[in-house]
C-alpha atoms as a PDB file:
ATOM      1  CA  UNK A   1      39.779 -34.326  39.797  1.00  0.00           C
ATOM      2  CA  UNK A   2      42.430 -36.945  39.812  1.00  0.00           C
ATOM      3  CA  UNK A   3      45.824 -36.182  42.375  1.00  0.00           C
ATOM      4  CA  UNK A   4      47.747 -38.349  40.033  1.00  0.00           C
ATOM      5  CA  UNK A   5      50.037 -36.266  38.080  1.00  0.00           C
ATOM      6  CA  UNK A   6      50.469 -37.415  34.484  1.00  0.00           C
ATOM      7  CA  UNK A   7      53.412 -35.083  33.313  1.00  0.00           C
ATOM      8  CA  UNK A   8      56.495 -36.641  32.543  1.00  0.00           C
ATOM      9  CA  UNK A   9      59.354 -36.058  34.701  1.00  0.00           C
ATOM     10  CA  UNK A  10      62.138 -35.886  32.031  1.00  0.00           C
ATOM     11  CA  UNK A  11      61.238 -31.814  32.217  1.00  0.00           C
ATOM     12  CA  UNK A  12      62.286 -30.949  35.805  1.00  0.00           C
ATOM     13  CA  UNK A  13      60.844 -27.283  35.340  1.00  0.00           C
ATOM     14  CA  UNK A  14      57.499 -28.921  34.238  1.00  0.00           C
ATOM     15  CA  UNK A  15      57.137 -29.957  37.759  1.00  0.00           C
ATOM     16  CA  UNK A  16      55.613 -27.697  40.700  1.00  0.00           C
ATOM     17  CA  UNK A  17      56.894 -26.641  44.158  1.00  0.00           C
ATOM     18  CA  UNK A  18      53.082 -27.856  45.498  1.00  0.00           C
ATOM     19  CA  UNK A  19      53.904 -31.580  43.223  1.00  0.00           C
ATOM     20  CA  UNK A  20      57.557 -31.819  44.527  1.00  0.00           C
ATOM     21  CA  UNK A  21      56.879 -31.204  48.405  1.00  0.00           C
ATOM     22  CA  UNK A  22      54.089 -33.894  48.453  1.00  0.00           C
ATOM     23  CA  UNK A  23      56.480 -36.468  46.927  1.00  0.00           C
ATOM     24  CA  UNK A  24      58.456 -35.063  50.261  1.00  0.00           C
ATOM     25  CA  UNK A  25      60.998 -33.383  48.020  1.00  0.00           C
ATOM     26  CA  UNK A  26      62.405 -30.273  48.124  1.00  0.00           C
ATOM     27  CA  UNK A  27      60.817 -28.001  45.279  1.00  0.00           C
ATOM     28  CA  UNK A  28      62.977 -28.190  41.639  1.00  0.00           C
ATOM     29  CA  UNK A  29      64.536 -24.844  40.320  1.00  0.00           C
ATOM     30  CA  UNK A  30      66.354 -25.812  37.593  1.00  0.00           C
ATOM     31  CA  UNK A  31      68.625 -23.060  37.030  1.00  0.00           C
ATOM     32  CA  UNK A  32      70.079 -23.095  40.115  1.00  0.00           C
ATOM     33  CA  UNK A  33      71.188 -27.223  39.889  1.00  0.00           C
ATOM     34  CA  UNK A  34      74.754 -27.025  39.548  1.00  0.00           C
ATOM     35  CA  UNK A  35      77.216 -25.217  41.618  1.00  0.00           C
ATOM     36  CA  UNK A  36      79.258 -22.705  40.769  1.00  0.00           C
ATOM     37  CA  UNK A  37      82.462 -25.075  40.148  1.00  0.00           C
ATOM     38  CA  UNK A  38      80.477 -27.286  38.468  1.00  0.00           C
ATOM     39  CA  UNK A  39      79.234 -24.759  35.828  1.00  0.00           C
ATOM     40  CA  UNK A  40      83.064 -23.646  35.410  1.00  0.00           C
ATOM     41  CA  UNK A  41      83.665 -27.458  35.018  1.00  0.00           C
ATOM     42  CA  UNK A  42      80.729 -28.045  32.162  1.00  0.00           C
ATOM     43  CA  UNK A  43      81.914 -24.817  30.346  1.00  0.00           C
ATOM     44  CA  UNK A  44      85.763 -25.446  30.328  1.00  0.00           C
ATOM     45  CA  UNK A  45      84.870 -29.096  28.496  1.00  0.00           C
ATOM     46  CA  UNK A  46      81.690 -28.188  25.919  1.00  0.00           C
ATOM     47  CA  UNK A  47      83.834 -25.134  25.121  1.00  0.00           C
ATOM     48  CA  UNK A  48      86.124 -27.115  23.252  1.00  0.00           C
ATOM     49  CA  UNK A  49      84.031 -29.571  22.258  1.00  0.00           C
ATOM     50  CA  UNK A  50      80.724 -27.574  21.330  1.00  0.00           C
ATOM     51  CA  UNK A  51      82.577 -26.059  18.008  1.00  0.00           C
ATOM     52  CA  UNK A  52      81.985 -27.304  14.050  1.00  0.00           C
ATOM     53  CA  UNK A  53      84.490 -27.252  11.575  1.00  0.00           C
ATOM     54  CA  UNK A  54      83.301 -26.436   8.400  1.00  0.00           C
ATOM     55  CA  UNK A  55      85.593 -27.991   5.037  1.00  0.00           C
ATOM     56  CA  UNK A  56      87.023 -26.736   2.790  1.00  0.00           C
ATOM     57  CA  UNK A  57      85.233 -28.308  -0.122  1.00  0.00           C
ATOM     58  CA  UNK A  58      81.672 -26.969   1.825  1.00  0.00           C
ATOM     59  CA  UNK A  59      82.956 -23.423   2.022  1.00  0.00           C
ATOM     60  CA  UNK A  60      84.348 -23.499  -1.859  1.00  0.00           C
ATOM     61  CA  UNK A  61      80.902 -25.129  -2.987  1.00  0.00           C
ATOM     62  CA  UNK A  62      78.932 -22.201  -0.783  1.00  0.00           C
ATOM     63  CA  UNK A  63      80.893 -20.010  -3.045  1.00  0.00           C
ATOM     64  CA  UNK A  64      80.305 -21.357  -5.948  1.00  0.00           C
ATOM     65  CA  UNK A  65      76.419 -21.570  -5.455  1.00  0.00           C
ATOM     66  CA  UNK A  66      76.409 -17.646  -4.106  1.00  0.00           C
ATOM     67  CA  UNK A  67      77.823 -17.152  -7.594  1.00  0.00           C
ATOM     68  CA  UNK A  68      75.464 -19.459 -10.183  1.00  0.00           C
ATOM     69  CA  UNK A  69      72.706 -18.252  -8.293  1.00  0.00           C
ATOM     70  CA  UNK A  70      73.366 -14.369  -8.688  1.00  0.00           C
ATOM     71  CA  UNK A  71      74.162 -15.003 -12.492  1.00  0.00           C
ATOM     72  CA  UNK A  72      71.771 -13.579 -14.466  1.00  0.00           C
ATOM     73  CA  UNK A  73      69.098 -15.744 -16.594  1.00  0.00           C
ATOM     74  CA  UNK A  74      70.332 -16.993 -19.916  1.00  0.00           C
ATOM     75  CA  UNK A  75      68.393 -15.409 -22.565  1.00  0.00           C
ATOM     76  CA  UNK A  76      67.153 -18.524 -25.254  1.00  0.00           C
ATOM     77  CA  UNK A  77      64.264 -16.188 -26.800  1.00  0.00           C
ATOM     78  CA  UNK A  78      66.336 -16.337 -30.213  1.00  0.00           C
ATOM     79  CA  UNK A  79      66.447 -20.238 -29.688  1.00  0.00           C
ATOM     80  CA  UNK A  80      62.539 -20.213 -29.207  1.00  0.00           C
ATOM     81  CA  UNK A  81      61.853 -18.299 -32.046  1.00  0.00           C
ATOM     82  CA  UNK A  82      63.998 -20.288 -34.544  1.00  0.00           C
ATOM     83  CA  UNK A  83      62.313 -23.664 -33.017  1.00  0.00           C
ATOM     84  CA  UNK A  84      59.061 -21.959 -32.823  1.00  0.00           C
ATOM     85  CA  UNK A  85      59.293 -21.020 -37.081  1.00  0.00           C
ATOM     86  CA  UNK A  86      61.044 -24.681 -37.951  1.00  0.00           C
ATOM     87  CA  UNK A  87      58.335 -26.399 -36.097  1.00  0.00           C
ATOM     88  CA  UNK A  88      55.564 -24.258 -37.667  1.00  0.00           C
ATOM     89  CA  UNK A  89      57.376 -24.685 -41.326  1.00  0.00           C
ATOM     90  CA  UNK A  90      57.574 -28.363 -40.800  1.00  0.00           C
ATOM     91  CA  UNK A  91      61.311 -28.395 -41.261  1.00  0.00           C
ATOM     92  CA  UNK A  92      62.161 -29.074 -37.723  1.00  0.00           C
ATOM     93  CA  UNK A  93      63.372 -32.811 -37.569  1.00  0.00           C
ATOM     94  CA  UNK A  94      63.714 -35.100 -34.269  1.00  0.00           C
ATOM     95  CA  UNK A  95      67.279 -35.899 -33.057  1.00  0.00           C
ATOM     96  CA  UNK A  96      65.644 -39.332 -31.733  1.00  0.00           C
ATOM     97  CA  UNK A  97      69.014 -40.594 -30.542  1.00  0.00           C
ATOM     98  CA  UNK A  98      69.826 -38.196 -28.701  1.00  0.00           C
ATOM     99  CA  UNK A  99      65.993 -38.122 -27.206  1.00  0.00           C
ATOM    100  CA  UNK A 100      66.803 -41.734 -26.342  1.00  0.00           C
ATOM    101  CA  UNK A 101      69.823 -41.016 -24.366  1.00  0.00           C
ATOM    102  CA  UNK A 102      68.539 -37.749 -22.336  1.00  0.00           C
ATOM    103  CA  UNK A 103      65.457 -40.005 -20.824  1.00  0.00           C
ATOM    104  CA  UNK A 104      67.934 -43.165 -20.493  1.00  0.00           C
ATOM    105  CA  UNK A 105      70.240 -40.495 -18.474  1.00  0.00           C
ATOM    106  CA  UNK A 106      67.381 -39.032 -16.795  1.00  0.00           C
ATOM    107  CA  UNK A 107      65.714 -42.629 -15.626  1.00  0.00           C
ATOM    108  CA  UNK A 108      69.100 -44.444 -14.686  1.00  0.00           C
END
């Protein structure tokens, strides 16, 4: 087996005590890094700065979703049916203008 060792070193807890003290380092233990000032010091400034804001407009638009979504379904059977009997009596006539502009809408 190869002694070279391939893992990256951007993941300090990747690395072992054996790897670390045959580089002639002291072994990594990544929880205990900073001192006890310095972890006060790192809290203190990512408190404040660690917080989102959510707007306005995202919270009234959250609402307004919640709401459309716990409407119930819009009943079109009686549509149906009445399309369903023109079609089959051969009355039901093509508003192709209106056809025109939904897929003009729809593609642009």
């Amino acid at each position: 087996m190869s002694s070279i060792d391939t893992r990256s070193a951007f993941f300090p807890k990747s690395r072992s005590a054996s790897t670390e003290s045959a580089k002639g380092g002291a072994p990594v233990d990544g929880a205990n890094r900073n001192s006890a000032a310095r972890s006060t010091e790192i809290m203190d400034k990512t408190s404040t700065d660690a917080k989102v804001n959510i707007g306005d407009g995202v919270k009234d638009f959250s609402r307004i979703k919640k709401a459309a979504m716990s409407a119930p379904e819009p009943d079109n059977s009686e549509k149906i049916a009445r399309l369903k009997a023109q079609i089959a009596a051969g009355s039901y006539e093509v508003d192709y203008d209106g056809l025109a502009d939904k897929i003009l809408t729809s593609e642009f």
